[in-house]
C-alpha atoms as a PDB file:
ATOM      1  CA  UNK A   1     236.975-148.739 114.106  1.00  0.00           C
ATOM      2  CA  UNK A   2     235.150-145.907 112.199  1.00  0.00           C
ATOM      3  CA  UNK A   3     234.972-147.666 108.996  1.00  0.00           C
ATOM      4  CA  UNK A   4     233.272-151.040 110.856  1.00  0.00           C
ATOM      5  CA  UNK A   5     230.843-148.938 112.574  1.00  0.00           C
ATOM      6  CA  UNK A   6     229.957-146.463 110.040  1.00  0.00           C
ATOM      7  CA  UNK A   7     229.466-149.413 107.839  1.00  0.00           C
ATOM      8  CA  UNK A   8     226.982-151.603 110.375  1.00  0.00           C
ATOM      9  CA  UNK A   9     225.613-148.356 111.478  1.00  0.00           C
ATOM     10  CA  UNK A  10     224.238-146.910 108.145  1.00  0.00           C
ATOM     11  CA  UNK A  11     223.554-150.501 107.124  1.00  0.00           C
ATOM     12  CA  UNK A  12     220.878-150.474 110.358  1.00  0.00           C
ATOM     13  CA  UNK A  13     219.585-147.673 109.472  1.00  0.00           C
ATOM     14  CA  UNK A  14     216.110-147.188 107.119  1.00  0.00           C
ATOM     15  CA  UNK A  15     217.255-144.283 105.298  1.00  0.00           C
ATOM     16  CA  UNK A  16     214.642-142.573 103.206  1.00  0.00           C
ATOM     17  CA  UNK A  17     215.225-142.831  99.402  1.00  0.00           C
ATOM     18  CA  UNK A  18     214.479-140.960  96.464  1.00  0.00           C
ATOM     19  CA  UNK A  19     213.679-143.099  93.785  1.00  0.00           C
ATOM     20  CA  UNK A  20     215.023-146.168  95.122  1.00  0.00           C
ATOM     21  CA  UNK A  21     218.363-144.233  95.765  1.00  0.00           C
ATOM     22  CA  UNK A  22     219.997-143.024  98.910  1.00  0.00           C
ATOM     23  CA  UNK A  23     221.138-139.536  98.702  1.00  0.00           C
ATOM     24  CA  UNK A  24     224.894-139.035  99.844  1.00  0.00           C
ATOM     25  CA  UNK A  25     227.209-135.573  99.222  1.00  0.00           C
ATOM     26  CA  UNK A  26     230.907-135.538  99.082  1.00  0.00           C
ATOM     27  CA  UNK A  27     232.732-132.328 100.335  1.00  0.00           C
ATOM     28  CA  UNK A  28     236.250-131.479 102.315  1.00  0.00           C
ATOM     29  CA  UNK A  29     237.514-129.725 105.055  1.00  0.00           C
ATOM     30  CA  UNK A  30     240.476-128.488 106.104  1.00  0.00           C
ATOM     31  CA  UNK A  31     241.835-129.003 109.995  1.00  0.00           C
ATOM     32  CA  UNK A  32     244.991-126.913 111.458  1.00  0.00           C
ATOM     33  CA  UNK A  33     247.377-128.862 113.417  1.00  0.00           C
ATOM     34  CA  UNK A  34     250.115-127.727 116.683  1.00  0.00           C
ATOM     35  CA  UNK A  35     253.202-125.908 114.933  1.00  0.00           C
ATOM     36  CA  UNK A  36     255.664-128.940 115.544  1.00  0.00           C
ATOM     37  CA  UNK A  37     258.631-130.148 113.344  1.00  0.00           C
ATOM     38  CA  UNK A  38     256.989-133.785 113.059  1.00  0.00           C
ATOM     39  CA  UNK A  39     253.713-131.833 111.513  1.00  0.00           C
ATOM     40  CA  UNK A  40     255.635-129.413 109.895  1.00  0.00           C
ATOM     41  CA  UNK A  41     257.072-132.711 108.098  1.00  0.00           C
ATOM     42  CA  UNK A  42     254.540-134.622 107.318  1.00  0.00           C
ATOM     43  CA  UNK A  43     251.568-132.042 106.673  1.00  0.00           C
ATOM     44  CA  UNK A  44     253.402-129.693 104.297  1.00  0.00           C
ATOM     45  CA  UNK A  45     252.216-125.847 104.847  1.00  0.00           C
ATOM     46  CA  UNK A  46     250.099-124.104 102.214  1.00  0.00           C
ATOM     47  CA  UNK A  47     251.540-121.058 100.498  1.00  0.00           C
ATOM     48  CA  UNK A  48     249.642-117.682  99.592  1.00  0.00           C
ATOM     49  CA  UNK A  49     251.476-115.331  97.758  1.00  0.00           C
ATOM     50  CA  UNK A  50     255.066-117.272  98.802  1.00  0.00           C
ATOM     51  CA  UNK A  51     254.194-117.059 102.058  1.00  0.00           C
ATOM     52  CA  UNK A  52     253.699-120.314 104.301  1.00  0.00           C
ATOM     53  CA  UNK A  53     250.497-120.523 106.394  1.00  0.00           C
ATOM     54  CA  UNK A  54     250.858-120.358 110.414  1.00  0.00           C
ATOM     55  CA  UNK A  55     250.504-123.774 110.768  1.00  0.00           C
ATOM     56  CA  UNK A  56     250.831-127.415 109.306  1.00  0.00           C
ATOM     57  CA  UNK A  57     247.000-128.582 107.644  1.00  0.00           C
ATOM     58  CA  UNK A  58     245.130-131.574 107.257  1.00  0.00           C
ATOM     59  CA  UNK A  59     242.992-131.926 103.966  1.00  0.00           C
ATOM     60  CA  UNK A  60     239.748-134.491 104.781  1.00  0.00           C
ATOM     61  CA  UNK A  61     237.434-135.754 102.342  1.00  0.00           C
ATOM     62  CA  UNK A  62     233.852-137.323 104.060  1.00  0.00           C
ATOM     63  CA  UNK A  63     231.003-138.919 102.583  1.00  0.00           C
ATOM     64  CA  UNK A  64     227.159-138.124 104.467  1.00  0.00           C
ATOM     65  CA  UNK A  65     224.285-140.453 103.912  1.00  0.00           C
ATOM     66  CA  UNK A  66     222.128-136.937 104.004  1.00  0.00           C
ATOM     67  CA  UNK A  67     218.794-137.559 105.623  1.00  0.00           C
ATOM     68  CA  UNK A  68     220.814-139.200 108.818  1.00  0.00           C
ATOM     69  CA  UNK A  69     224.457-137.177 108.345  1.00  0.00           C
ATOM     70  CA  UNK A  70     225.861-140.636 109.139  1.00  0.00           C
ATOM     71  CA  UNK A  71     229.593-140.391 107.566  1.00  0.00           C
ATOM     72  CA  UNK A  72     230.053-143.241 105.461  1.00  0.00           C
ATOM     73  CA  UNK A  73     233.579-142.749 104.609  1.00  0.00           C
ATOM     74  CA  UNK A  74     236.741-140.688 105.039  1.00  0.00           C
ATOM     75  CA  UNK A  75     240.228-139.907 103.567  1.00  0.00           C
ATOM     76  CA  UNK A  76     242.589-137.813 104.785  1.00  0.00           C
ATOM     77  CA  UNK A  77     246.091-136.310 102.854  1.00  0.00           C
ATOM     78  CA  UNK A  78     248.213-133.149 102.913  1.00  0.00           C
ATOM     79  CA  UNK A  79     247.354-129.772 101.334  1.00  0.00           C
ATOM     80  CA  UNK A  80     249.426-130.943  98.086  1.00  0.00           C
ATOM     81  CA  UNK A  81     246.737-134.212  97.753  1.00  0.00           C
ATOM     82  CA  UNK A  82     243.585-132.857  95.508  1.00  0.00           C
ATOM     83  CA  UNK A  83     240.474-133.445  96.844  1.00  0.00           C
ATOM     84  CA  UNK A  84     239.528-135.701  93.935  1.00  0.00           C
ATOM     85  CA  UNK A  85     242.202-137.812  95.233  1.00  0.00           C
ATOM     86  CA  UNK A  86     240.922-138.028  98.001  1.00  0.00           C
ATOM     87  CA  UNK A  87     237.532-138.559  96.244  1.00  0.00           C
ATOM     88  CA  UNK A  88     238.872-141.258  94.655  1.00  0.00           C
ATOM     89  CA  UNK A  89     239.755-143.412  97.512  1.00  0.00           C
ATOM     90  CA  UNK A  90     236.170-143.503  98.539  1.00  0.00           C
ATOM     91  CA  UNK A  91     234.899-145.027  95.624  1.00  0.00           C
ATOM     92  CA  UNK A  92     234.540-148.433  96.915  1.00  0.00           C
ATOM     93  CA  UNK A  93     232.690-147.259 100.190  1.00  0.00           C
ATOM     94  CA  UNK A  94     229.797-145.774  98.278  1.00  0.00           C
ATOM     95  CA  UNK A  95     227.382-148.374  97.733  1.00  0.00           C
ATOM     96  CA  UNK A  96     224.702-149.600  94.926  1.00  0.00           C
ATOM     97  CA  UNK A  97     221.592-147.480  94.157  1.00  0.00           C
ATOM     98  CA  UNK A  98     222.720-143.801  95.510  1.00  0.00           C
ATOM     99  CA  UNK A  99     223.161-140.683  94.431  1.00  0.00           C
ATOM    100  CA  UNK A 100     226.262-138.402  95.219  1.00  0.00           C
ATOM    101  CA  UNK A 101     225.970-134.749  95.107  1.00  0.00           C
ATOM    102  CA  UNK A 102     228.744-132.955  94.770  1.00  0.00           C
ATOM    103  CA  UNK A 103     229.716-129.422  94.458  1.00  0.00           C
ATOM    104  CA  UNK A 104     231.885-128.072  90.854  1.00  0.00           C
ATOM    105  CA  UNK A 105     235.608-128.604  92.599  1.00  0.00           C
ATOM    106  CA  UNK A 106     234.937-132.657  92.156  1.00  0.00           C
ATOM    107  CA  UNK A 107     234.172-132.017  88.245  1.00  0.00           C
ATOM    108  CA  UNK A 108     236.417-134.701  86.984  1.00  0.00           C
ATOM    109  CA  UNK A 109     234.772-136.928  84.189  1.00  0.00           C
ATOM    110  CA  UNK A 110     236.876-139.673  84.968  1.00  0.00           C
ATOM    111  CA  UNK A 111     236.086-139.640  88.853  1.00  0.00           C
ATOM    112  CA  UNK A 112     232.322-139.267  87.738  1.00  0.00           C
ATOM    113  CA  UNK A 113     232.793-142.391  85.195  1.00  0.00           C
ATOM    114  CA  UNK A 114     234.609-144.584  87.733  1.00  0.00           C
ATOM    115  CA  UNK A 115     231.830-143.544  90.227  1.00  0.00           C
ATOM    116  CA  UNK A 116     229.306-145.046  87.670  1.00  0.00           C
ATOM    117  CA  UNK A 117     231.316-148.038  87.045  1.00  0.00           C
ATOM    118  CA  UNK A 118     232.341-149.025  90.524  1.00  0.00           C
ATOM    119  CA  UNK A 119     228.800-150.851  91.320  1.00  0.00           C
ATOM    120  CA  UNK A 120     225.197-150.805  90.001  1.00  0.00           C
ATOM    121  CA  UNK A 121     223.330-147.879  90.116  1.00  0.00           C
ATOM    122  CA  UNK A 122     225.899-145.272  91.318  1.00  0.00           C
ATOM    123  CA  UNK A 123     224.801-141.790  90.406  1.00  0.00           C
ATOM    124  CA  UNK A 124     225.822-138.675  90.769  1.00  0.00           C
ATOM    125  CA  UNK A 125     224.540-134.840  90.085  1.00  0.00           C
ATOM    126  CA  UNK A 126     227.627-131.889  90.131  1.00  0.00           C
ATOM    127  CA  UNK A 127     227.063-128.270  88.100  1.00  0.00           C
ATOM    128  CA  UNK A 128     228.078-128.233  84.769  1.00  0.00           C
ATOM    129  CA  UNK A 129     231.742-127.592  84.552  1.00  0.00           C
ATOM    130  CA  UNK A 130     232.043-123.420  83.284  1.00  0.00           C
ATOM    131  CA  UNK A 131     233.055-123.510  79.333  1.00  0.00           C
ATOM    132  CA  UNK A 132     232.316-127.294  79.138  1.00  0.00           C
ATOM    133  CA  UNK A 133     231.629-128.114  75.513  1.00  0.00           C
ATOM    134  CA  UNK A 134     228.764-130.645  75.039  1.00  0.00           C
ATOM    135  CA  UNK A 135     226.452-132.393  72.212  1.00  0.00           C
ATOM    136  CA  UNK A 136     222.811-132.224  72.637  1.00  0.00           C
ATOM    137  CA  UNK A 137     221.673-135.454  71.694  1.00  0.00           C
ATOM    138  CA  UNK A 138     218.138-135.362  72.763  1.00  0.00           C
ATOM    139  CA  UNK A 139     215.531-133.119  74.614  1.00  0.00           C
ATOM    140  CA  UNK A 140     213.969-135.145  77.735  1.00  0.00           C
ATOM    141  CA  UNK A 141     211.803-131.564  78.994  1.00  0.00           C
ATOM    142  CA  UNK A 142     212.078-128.294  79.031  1.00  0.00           C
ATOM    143  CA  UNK A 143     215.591-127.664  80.579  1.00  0.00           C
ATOM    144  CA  UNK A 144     216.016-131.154  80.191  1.00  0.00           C
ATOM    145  CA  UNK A 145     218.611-132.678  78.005  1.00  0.00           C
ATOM    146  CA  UNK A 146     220.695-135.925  77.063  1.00  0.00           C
ATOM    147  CA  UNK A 147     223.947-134.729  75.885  1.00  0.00           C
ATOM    148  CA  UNK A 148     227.399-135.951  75.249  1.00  0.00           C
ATOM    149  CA  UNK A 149     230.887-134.678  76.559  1.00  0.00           C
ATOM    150  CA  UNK A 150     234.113-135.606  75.023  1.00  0.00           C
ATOM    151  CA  UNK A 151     236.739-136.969  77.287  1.00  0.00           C
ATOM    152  CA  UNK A 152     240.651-135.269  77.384  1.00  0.00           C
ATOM    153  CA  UNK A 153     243.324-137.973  75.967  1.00  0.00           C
ATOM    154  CA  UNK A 154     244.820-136.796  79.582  1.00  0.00           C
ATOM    155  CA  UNK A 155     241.622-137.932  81.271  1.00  0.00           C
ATOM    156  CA  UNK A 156     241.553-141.610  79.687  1.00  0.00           C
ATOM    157  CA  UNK A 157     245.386-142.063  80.521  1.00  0.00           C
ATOM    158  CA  UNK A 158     244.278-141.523  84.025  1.00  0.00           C
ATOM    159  CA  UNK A 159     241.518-143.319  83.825  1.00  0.00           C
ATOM    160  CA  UNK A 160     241.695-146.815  81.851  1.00  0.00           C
ATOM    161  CA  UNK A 161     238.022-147.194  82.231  1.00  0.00           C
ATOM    162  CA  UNK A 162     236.727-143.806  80.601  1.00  0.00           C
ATOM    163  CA  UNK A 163     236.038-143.943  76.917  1.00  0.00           C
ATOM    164  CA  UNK A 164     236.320-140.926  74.015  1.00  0.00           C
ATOM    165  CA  UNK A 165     233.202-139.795  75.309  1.00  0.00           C
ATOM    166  CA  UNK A 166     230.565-139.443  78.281  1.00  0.00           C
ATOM    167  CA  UNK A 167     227.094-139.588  77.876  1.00  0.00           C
ATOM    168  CA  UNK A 168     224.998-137.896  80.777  1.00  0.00           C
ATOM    169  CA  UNK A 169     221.686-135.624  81.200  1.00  0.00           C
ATOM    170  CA  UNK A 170     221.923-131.700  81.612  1.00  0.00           C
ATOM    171  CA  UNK A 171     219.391-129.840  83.704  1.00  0.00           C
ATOM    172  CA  UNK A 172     219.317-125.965  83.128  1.00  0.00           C
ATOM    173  CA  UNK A 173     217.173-124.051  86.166  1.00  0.00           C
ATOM    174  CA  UNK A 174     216.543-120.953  87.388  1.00  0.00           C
ATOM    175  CA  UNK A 175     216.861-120.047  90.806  1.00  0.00           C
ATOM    176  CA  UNK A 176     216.589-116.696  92.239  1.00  0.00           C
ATOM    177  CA  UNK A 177     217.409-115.339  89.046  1.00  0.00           C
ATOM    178  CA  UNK A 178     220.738-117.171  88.259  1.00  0.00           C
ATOM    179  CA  UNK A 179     220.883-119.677  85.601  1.00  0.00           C
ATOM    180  CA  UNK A 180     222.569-123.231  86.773  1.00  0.00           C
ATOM    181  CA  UNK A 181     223.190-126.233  84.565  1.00  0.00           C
ATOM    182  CA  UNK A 182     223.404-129.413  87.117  1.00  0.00           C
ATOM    183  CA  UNK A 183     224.931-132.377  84.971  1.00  0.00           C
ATOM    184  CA  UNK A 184     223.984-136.202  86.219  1.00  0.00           C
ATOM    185  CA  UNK A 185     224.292-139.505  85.358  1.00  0.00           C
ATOM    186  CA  UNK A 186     220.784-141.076  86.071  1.00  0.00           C
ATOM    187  CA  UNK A 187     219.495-140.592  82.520  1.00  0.00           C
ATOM    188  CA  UNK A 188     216.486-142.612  82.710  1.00  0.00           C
ATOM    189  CA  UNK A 189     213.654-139.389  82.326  1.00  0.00           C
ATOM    190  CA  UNK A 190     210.783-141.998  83.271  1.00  0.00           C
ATOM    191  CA  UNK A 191     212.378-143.052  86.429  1.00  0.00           C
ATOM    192  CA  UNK A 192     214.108-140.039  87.439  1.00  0.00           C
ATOM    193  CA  UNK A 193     211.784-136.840  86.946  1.00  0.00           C
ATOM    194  CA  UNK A 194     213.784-133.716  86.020  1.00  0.00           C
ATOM    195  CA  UNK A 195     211.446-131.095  88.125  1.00  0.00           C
ATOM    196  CA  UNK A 196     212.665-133.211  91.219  1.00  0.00           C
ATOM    197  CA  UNK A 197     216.308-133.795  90.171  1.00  0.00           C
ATOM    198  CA  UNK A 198     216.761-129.653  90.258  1.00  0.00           C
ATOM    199  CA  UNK A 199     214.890-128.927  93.663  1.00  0.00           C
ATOM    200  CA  UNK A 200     217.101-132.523  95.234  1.00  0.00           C
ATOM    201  CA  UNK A 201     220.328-130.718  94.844  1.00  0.00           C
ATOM    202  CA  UNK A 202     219.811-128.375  97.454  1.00  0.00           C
ATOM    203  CA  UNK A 203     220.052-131.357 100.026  1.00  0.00           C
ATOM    204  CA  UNK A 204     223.634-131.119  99.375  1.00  0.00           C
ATOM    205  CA  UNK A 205     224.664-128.395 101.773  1.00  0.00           C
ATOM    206  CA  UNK A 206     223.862-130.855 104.801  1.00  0.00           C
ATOM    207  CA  UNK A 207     227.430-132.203 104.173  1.00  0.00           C
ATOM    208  CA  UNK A 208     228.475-128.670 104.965  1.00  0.00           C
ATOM    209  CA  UNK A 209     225.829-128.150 108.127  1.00  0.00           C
ATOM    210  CA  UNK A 210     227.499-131.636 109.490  1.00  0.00           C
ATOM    211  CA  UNK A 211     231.228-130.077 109.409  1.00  0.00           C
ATOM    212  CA  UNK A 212     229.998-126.890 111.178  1.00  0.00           C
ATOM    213  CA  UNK A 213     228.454-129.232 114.176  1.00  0.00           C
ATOM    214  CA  UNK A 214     231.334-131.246 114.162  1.00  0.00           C
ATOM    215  CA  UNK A 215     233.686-128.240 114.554  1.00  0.00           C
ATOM    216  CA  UNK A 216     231.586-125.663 116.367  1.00  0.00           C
ATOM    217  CA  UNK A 217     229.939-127.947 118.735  1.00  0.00           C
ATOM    218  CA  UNK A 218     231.532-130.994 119.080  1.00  0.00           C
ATOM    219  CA  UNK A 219     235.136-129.007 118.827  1.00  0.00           C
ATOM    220  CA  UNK A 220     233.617-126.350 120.673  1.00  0.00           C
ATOM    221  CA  UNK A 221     235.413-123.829 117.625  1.00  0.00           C
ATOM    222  CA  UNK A 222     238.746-124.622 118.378  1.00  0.00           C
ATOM    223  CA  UNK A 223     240.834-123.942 115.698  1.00  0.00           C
ATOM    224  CA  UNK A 224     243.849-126.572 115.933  1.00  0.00           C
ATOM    225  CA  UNK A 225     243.608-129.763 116.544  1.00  0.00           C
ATOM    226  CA  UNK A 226     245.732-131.116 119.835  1.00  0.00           C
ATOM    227  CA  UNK A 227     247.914-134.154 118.906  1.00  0.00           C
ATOM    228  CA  UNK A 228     251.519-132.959 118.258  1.00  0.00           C
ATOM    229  CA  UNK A 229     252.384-136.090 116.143  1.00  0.00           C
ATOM    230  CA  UNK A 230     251.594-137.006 112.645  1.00  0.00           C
ATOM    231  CA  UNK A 231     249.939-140.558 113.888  1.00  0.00           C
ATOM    232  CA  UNK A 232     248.708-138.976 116.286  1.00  0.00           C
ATOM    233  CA  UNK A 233     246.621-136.604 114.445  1.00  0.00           C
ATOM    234  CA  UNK A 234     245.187-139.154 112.744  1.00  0.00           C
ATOM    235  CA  UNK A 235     243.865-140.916 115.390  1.00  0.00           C
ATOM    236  CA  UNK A 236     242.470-137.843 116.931  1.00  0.00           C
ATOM    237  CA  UNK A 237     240.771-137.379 113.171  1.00  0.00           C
ATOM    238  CA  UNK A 238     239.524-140.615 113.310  1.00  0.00           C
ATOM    239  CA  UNK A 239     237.926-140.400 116.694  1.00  0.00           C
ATOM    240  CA  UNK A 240     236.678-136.918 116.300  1.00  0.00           C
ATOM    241  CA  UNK A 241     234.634-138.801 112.975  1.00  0.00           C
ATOM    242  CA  UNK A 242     233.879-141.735 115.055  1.00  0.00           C
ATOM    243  CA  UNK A 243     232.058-139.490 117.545  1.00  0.00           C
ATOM    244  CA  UNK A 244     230.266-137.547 115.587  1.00  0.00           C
ATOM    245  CA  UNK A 245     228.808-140.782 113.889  1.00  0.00           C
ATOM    246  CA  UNK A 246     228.102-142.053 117.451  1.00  0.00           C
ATOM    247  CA  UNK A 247     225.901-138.568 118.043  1.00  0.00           C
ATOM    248  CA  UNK A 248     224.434-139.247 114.790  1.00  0.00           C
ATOM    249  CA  UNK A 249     223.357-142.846 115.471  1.00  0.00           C
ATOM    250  CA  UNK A 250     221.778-141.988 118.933  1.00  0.00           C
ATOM    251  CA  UNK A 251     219.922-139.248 117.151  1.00  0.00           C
ATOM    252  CA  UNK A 252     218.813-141.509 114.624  1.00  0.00           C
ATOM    253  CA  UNK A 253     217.200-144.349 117.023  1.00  0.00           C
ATOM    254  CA  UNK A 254     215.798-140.768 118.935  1.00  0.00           C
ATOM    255  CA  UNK A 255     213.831-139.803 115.515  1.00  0.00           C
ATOM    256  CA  UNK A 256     212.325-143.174 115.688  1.00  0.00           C
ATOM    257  CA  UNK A 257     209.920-142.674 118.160  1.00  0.00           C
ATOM    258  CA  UNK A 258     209.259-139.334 116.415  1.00  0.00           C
ATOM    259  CA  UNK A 259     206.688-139.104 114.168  1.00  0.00           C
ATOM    260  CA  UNK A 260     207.124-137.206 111.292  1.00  0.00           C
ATOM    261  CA  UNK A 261     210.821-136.031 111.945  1.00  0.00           C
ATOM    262  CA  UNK A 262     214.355-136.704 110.019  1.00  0.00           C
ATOM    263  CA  UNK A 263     217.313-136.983 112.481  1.00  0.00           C
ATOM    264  CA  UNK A 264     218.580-133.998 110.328  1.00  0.00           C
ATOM    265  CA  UNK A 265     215.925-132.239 111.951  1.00  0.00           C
ATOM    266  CA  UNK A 266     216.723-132.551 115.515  1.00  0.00           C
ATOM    267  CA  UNK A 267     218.783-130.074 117.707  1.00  0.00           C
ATOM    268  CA  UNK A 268     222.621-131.746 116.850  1.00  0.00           C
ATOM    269  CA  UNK A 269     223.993-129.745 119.603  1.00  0.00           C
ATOM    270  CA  UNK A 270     221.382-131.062 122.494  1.00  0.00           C
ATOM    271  CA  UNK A 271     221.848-134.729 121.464  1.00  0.00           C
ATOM    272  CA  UNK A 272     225.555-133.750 121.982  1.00  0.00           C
ATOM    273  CA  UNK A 273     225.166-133.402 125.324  1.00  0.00           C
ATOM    274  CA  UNK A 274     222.619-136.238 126.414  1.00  0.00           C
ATOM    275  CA  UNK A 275     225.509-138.718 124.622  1.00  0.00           C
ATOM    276  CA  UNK A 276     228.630-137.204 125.422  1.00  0.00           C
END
């Protein structure tokens, strides 16, 4: 049910685009579950230090269509799944012409590459991977390269599709006084201008705003879930996304009679409580 209406849902809706593409961010949360033996089992427990957490987790992977925070897609796994796994299984649910910001744990140049590959015009922006080695290949602006990356022989076993090398554009900005190196695939300088590219990355933390009004309003801050049994917690997952997308949607016919307003921009928490 949440994949069908997430689907027709942000398919009805007239998302703004930047540059002909519609700006999504990938992030992932973690959600606590009741301390039974059937959790216990099938959500193994994190260790710190060899000691177990309190309770069984749930590691979720979303995708927001940012101007709306519509979820697009979702994948959920155990505390031993990576989140580029999970990443991975929302490949296909991404869609032509966007762009996917994501922050430096999803720096995988094989998940980026598949990204690309999946459907036409699939971009991405993610910081610049700390020690990275590149090539400069050619200077676009100031601050403003195209460069290539050399893939891992452990990488293209993974990844059938990715070749002995990656060719993508490097920004280098300053903000507030800290150097950061965002690395993208839309290469095309004419089409995509670099001074924009820097300032759009920002937009990602509304992936992160969206998880705090799904958990701190909608969840009213409780910290563990309520279903006692694996399946169970899944569906409550699933409904808990379903929801939220619900709020969203309502929101988003709301901003319609608004001039000049974003359904980001209206008060998540009030349009909580007119729907629900």
């Amino acid at each position: 049910m949440f994949t069908k209406t997430a689907q027709l849902w942000h398919n009805a809706t007239p998302h703004p685009h930047w540059c002909g593409l519609t700006l999504l961010a990938i992030d992932g949360v973690f959600w606590r579950t009741p301390d039974t033996p059937e959790n216990d089992a099938a959500f193994p427990r994190q260790t710190h230090a060899g000691n177990p957490a309190l309770y069984p987790q749930v590691k979720m992977v979303c995708q927001m269509e940012l101007t709306s925070h519509l979820l697009t897609a979702a994948a959920f796994g155990t505390m031993k799944n990576s989140e580029n796994e999970l990443a991975e299984q929302l490949i296909e649910q991404t869609g032509d012409n966007t762009l996917t910001l994501m922050d430096k744990g999803y720096y995988s140049l094989g998940l980026l590459n598949a990204r690309s590959l999946a459907g036409e015009h699939r971009h991405w922006m993610i910081p610049l991977r700390k020690g990275a080695q590149y090539e400069e290949l050619r200077k676009l602006g100031k601050g403003d390269h195209l460069v290539k990356l050399k893939t891992s022989p452990q990488a293209r076993k993974k990844w059938p599709g990715l070749g002995n090398e990656v060719t993508a554009r490097l920004l280098t900005v300053t903000r507030k006084g800290k150097v950061c190196h965002l690395l993208t695939s839309m290469t095309d300088a004419m089409r995509f201008p670099g001074g924009e590219m820097a300032d759009l990355y920002s937009h990602r933390w509304e992936i992160e705003l969206g998880y705090r009004e799904i958990k701190q309003t909608m969840q009213l801050s409780r910290l563990t879930l309520r279903s006692k049994k694996p399946e169970l917690v899944e569906q409550e997952l699933w409904g808990v996304l379903l929801a939220y997308n619900l709020v969203r949607y309502q929101m988003i016919k709301m901003a319609e009679h608004l001039k000049g307003y974003w359904p980001n921009q209206l008060s998540f928490s009030e349009s909580c409580g007119m729907v629900m």
